[in-house]
C-alpha atoms as a PDB file:
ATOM      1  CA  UNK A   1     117.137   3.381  45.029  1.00  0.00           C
ATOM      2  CA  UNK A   2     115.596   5.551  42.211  1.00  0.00           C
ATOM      3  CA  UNK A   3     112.356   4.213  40.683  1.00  0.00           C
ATOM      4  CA  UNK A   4     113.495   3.746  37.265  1.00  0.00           C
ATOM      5  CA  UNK A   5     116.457   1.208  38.705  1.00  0.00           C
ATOM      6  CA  UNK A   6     113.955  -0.619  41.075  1.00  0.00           C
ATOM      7  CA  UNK A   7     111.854  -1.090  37.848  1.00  0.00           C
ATOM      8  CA  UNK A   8     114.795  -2.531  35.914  1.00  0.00           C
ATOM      9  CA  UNK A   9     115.421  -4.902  38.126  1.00  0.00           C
ATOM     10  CA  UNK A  10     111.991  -6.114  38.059  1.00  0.00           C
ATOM     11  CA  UNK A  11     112.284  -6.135  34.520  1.00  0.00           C
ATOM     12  CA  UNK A  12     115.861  -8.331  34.186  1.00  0.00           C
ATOM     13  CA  UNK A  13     114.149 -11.614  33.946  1.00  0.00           C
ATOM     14  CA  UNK A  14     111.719 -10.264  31.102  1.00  0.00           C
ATOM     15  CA  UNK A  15     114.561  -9.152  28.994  1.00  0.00           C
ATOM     16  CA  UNK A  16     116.384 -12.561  29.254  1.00  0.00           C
ATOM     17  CA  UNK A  17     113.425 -14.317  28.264  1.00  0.00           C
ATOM     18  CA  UNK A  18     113.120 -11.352  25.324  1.00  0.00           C
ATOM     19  CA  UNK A  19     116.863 -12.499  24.403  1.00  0.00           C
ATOM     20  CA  UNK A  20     115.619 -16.178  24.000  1.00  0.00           C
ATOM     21  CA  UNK A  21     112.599 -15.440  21.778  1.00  0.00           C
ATOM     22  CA  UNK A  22     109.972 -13.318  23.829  1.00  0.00           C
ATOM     23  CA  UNK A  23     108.332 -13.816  26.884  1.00  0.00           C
ATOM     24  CA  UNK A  24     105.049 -16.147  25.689  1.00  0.00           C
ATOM     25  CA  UNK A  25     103.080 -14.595  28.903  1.00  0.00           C
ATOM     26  CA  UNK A  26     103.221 -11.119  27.951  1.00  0.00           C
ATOM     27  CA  UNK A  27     100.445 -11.332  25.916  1.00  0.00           C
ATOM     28  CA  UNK A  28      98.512 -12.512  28.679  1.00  0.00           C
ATOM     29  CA  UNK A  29      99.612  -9.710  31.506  1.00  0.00           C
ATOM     30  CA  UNK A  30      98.513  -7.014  28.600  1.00  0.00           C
ATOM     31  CA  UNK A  31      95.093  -8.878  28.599  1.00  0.00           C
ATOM     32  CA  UNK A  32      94.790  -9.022  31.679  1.00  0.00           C
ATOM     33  CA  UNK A  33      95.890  -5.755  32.602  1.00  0.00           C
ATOM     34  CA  UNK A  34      93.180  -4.207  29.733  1.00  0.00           C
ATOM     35  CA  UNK A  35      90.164  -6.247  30.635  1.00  0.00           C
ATOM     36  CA  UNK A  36      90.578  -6.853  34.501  1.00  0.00           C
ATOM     37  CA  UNK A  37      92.654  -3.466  35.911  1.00  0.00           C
ATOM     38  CA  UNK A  38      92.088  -0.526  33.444  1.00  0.00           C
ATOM     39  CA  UNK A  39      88.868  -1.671  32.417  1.00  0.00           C
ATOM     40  CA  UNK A  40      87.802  -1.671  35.723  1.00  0.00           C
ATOM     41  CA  UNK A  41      88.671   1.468  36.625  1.00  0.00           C
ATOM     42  CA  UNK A  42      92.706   1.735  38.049  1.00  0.00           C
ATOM     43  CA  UNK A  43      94.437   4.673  36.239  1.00  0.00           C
ATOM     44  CA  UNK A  44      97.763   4.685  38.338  1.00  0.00           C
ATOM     45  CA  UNK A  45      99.997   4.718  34.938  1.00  0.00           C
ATOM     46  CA  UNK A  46     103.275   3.373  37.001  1.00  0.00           C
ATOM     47  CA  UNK A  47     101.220   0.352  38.136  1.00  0.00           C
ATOM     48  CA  UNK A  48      99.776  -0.704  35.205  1.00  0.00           C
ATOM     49  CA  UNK A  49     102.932  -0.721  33.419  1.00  0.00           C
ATOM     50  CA  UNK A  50     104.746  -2.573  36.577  1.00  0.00           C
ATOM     51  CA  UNK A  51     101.663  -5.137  36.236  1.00  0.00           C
ATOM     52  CA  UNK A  52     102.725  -5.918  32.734  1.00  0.00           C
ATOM     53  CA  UNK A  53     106.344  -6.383  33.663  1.00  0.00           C
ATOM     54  CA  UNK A  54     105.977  -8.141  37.004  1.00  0.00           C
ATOM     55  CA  UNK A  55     105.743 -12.011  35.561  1.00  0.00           C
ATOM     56  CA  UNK A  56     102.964 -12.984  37.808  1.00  0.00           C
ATOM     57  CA  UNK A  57     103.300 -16.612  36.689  1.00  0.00           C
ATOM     58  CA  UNK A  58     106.561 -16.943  38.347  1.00  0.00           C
ATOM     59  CA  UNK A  59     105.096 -16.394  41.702  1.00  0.00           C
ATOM     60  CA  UNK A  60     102.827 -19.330  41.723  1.00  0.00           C
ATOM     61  CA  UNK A  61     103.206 -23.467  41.899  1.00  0.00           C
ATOM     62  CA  UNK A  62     104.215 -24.666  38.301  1.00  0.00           C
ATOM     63  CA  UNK A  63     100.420 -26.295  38.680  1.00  0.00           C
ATOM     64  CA  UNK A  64      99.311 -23.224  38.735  1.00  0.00           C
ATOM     65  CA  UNK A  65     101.229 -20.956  36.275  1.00  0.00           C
ATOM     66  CA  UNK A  66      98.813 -21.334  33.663  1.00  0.00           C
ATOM     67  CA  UNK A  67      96.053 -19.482  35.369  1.00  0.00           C
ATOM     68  CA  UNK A  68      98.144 -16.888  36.758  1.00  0.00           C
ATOM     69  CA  UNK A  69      96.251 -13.862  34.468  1.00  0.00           C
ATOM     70  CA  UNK A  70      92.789 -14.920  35.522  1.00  0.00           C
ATOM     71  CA  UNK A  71      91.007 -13.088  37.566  1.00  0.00           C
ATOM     72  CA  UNK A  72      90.420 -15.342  40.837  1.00  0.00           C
ATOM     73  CA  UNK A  73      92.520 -15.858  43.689  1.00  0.00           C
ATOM     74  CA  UNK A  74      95.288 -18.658  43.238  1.00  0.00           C
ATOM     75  CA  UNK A  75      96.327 -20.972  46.133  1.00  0.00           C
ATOM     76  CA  UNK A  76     100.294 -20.921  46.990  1.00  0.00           C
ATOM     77  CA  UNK A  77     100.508 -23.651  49.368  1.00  0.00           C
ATOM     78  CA  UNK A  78     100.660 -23.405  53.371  1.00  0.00           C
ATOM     79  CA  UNK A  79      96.841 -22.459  53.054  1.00  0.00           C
ATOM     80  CA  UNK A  80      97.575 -19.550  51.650  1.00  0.00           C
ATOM     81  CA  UNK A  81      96.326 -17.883  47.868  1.00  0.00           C
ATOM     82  CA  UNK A  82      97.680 -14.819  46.079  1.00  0.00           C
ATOM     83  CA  UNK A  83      94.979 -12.177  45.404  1.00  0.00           C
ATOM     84  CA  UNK A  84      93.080 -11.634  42.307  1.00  0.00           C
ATOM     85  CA  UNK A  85      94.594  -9.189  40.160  1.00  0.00           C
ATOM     86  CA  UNK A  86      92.049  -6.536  40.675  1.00  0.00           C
ATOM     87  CA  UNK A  87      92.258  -6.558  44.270  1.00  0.00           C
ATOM     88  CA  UNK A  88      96.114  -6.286  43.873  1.00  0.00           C
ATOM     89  CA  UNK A  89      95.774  -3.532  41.876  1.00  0.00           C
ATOM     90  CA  UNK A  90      92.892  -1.852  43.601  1.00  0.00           C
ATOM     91  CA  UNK A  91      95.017  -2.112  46.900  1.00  0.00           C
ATOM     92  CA  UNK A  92      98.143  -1.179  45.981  1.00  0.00           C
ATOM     93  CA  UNK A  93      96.318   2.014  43.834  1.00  0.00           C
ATOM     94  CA  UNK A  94      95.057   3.020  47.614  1.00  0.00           C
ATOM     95  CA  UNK A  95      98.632   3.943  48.729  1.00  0.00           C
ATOM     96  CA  UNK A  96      99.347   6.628  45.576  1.00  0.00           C
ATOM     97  CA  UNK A  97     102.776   6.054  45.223  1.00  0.00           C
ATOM     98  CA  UNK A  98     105.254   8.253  43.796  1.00  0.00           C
ATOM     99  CA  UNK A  99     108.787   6.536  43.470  1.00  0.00           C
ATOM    100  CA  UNK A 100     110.517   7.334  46.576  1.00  0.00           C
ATOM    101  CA  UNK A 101     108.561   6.014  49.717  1.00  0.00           C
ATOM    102  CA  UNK A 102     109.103   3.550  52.060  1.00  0.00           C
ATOM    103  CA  UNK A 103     106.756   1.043  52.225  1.00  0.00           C
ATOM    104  CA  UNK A 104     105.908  -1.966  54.758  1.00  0.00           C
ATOM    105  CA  UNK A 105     103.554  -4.587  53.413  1.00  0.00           C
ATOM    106  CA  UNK A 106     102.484  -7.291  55.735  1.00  0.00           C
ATOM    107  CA  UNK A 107     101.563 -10.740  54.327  1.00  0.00           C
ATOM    108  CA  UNK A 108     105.101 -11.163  51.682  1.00  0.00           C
ATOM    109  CA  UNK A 109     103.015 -14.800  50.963  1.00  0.00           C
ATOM    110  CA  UNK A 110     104.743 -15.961  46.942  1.00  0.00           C
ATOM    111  CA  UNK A 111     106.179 -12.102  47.011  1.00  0.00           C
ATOM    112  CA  UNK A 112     104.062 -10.724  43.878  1.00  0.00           C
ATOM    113  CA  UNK A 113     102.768  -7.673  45.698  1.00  0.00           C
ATOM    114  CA  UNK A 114     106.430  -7.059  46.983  1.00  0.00           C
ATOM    115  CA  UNK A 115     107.457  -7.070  43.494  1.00  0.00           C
ATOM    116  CA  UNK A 116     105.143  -4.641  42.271  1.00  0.00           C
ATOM    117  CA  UNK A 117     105.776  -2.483  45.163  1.00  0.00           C
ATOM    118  CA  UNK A 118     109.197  -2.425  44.710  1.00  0.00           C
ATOM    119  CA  UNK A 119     108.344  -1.215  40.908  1.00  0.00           C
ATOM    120  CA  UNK A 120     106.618   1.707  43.062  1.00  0.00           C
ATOM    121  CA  UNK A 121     108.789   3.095  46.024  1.00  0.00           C
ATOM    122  CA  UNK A 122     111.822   3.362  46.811  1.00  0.00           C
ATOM    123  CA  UNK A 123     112.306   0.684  49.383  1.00  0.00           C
ATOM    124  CA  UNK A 124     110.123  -2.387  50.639  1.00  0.00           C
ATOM    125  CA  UNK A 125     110.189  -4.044  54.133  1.00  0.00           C
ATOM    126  CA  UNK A 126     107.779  -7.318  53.783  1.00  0.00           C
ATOM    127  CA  UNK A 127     107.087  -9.411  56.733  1.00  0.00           C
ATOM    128  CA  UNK A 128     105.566 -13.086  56.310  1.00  0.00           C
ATOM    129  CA  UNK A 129     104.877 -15.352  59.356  1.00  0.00           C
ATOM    130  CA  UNK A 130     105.464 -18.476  58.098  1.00  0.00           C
ATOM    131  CA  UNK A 131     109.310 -19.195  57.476  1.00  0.00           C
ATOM    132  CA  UNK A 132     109.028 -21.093  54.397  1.00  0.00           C
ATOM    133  CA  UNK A 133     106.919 -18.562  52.660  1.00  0.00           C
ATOM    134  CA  UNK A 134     109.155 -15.867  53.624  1.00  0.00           C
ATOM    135  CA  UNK A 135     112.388 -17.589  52.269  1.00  0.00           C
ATOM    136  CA  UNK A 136     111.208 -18.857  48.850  1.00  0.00           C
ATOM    137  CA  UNK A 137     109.426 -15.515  48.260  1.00  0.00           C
ATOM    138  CA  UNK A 138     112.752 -14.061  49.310  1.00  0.00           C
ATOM    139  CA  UNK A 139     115.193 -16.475  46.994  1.00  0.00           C
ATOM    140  CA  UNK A 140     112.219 -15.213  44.333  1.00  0.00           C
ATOM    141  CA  UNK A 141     112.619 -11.829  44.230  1.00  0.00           C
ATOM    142  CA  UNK A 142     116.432 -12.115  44.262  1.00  0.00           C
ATOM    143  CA  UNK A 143     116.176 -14.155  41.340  1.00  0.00           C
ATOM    144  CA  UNK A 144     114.231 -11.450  39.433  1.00  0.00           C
ATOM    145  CA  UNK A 145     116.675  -9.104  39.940  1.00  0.00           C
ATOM    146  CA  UNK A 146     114.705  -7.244  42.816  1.00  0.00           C
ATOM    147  CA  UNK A 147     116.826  -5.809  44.994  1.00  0.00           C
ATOM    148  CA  UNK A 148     115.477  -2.763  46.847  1.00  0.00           C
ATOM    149  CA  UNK A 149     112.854  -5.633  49.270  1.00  0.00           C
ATOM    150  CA  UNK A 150     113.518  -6.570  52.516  1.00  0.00           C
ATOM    151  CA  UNK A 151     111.373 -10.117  53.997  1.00  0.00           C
ATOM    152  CA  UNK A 152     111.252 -10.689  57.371  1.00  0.00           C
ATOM    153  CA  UNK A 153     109.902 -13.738  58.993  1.00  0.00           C
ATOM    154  CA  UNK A 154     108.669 -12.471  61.960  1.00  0.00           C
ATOM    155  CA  UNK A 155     104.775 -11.482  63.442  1.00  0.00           C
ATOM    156  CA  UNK A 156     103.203  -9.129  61.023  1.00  0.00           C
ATOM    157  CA  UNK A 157     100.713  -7.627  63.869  1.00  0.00           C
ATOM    158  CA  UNK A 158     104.159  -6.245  65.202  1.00  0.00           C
ATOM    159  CA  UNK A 159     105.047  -4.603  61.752  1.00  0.00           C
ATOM    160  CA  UNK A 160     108.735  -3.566  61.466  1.00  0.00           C
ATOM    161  CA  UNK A 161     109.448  -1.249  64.370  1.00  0.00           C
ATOM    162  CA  UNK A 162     113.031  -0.564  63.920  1.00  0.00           C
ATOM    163  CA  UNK A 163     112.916   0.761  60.307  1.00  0.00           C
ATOM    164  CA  UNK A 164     109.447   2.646  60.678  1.00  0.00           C
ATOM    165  CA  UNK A 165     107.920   5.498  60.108  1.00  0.00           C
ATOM    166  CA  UNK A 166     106.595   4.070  56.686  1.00  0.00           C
ATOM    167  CA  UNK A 167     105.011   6.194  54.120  1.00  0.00           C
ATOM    168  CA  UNK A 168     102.538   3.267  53.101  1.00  0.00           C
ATOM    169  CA  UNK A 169     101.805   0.174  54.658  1.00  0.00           C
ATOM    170  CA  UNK A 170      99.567  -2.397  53.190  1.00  0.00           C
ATOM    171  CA  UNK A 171      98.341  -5.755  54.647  1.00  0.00           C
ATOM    172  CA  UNK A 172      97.065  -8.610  53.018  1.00  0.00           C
ATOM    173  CA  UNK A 173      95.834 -10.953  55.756  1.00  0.00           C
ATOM    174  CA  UNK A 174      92.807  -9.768  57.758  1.00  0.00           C
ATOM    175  CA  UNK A 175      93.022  -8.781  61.206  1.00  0.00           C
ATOM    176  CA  UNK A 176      89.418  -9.047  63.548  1.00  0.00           C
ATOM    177  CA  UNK A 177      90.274  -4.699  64.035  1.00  0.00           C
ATOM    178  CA  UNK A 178      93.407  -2.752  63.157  1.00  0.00           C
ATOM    179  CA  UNK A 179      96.560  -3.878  64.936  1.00  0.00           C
ATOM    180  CA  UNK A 180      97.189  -0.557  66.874  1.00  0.00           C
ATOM    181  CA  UNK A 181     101.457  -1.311  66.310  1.00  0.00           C
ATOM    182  CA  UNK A 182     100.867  -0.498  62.613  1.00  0.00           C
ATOM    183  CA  UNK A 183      99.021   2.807  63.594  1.00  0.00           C
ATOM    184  CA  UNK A 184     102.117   3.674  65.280  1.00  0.00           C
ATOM    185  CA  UNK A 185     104.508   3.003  62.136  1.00  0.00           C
ATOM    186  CA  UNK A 186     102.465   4.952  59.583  1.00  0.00           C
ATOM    187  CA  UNK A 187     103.845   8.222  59.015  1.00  0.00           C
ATOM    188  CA  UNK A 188     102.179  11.356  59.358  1.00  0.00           C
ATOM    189  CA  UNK A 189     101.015  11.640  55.774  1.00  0.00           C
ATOM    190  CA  UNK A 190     101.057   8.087  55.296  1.00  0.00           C
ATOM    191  CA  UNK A 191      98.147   5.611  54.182  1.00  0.00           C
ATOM    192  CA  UNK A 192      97.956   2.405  55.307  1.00  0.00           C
ATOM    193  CA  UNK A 193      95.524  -0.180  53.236  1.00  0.00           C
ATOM    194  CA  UNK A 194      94.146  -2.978  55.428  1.00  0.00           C
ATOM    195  CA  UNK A 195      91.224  -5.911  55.017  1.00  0.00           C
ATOM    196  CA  UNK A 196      89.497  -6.052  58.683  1.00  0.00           C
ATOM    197  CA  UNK A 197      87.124  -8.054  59.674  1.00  0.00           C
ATOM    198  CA  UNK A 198      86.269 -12.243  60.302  1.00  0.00           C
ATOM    199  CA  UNK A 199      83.618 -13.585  57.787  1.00  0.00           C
ATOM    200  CA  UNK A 200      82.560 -10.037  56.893  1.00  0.00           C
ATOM    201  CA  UNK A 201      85.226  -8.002  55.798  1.00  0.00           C
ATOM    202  CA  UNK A 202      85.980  -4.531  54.647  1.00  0.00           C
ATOM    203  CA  UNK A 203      89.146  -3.199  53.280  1.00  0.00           C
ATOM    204  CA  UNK A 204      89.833   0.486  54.930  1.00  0.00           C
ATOM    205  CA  UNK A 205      92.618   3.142  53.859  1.00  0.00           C
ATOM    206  CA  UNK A 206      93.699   5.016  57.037  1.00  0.00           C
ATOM    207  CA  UNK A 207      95.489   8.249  56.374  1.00  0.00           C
ATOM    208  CA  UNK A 208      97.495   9.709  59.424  1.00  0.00           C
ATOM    209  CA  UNK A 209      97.238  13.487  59.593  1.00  0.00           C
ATOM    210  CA  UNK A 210      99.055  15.762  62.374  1.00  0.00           C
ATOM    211  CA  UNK A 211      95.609  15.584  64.419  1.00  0.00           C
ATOM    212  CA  UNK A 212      94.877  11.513  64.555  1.00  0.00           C
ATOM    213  CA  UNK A 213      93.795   9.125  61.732  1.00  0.00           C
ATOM    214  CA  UNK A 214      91.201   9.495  58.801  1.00  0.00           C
ATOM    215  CA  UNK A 215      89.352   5.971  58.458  1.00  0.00           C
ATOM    216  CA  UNK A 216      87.198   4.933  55.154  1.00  0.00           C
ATOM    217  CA  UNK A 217      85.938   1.507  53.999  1.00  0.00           C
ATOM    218  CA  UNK A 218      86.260   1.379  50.270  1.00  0.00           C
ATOM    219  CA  UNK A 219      85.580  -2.458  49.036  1.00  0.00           C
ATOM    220  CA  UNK A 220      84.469  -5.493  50.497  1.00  0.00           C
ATOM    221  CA  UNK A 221      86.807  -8.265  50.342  1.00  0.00           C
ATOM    222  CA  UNK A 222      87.792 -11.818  51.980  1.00  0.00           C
ATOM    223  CA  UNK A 223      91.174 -12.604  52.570  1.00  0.00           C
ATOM    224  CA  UNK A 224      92.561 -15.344  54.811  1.00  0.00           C
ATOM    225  CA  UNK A 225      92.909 -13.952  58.715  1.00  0.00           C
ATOM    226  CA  UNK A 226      96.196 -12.614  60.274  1.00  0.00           C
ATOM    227  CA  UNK A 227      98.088 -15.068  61.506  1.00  0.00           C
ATOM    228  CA  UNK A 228      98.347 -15.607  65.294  1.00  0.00           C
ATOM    229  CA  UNK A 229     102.033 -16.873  65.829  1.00  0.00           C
ATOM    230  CA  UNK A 230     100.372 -19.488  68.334  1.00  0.00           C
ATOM    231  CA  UNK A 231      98.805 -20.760  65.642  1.00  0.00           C
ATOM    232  CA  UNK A 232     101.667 -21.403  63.783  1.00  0.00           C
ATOM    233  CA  UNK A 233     103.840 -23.023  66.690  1.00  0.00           C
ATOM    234  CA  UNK A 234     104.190 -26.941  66.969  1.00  0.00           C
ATOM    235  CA  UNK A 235     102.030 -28.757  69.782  1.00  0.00           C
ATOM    236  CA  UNK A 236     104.017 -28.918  72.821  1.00  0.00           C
ATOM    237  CA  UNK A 237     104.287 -32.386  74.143  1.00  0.00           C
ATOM    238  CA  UNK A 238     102.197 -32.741  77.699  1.00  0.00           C
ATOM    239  CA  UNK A 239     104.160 -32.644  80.323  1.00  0.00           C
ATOM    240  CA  UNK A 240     105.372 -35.948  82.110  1.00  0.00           C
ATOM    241  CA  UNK A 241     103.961 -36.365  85.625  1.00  0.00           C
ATOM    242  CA  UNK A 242     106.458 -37.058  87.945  1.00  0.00           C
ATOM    243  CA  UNK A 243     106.367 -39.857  90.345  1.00  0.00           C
ATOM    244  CA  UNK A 244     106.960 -39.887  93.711  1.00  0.00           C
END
């Protein structure tokens, strides 16, 4: 898919709402995209215009909606939060897209950052552990028109084996160190953005040349820990003894 169509069908939801008298949160994603992404520094032009498209408010709890264009993390539900808008920015910034890449983002959460990164590449696999998050983000993005994403519920540590190499990867849960399966699905050339760390965290862009990888810390950050999928599973029920 070419980048101006994945854009469009970001966009289809804006341009109903433009049909029915405006969108009354545009205002508020310009704002927001002035004061709290270009005015802090993010100069990616495709971004910023895919950050005032993408209806950010449409990826939270209605609760929540109102504060979606603040600059704070947001809680989804399920213990999880979507990131500030600066970090989003500043993370997704880190990969340099161009239009046609193939990108793997682990962490798919309310889907937000899969939107914008659809805006951005070509084609998006997304992988969230928890089953519920990765449907409703899923039946989301569909509704927006977004068509070029892929979600997966499955183990993010594992990444997407069968449709890597991946120009980009980006991960937005924080591993203890660097799961060594998503080393092995970057492609040479690729750059991988990645919070690591437990209570102290860094986020690190990894670039894979011919030779090996290039590692660099670049912000400090605290996102919520990769899942483990033991964490997720239900208790098991202890085992009956058995009489003899």
């Amino acid at each position: 898919m070419s980048p101006r169509r994945a854009a469009c069908g970001v966009a289809a939801l804006l341009a109903l709402a433009a049909c029915r008298g405006g969108d009354p949160m545009q205002r508020a994603r310009d704002e927001m995209v002035d004061k709290q992404i270009a005015g802090r520094g993010v100069r990616d032009a495709r971004l910023l215009a895919a950050m005032r498209r993408v209806p950010r408010h449409l990826f939270l709890p209605p609760s929540e909606a109102a504060r979606a264009y603040e600059d704070r993390t947001i809680p989804i539900g399920d213990g999880q939060s979507i990131s500030q808008p600066y970090v989003a920015a500043f993370m997704t910034e880190q990969l340099r897209l161009t239009g046609g890449e193939k990108v793997l983002e682990i962490g798919t959460g309310s889907g937000y950052e899969a939107a914008l990164l659809a805006a951005l590449a070509g084609k998006v696999y997304s992988v969230e552990i928890r089953p519920e998050l990765a449907k409703s983000a899923e039946e989301r993005l569909r509704t927006l028109g977004v068509s070029n994403v892929e979600v997966r519920a499955a183990d993010g540590y594992q990444g997407w084996p069968e449709a890597a190499p991946f120009d980009g990867i980006i991960v937005t849960a924080a591993p203890e160190r660097i799961p060594p399966p998503l080393l092995s699905q970057l492609a040479v050339g690729g750059r991988m953005v990645i919070p690591v760390g437990g209570f102290y965290q860094e986020l690190k862009v990894i670039e894979r040349t011919p030779d090996g990888y290039l590692e660099r810390s670049v912000l400090p950050v605290r996102f919520v820990p990769l899942a483990n999928p033991s964490e997720l599973a239900p208790p098991r029920a202890p085992a009956t003894p058995t009489v003899r």
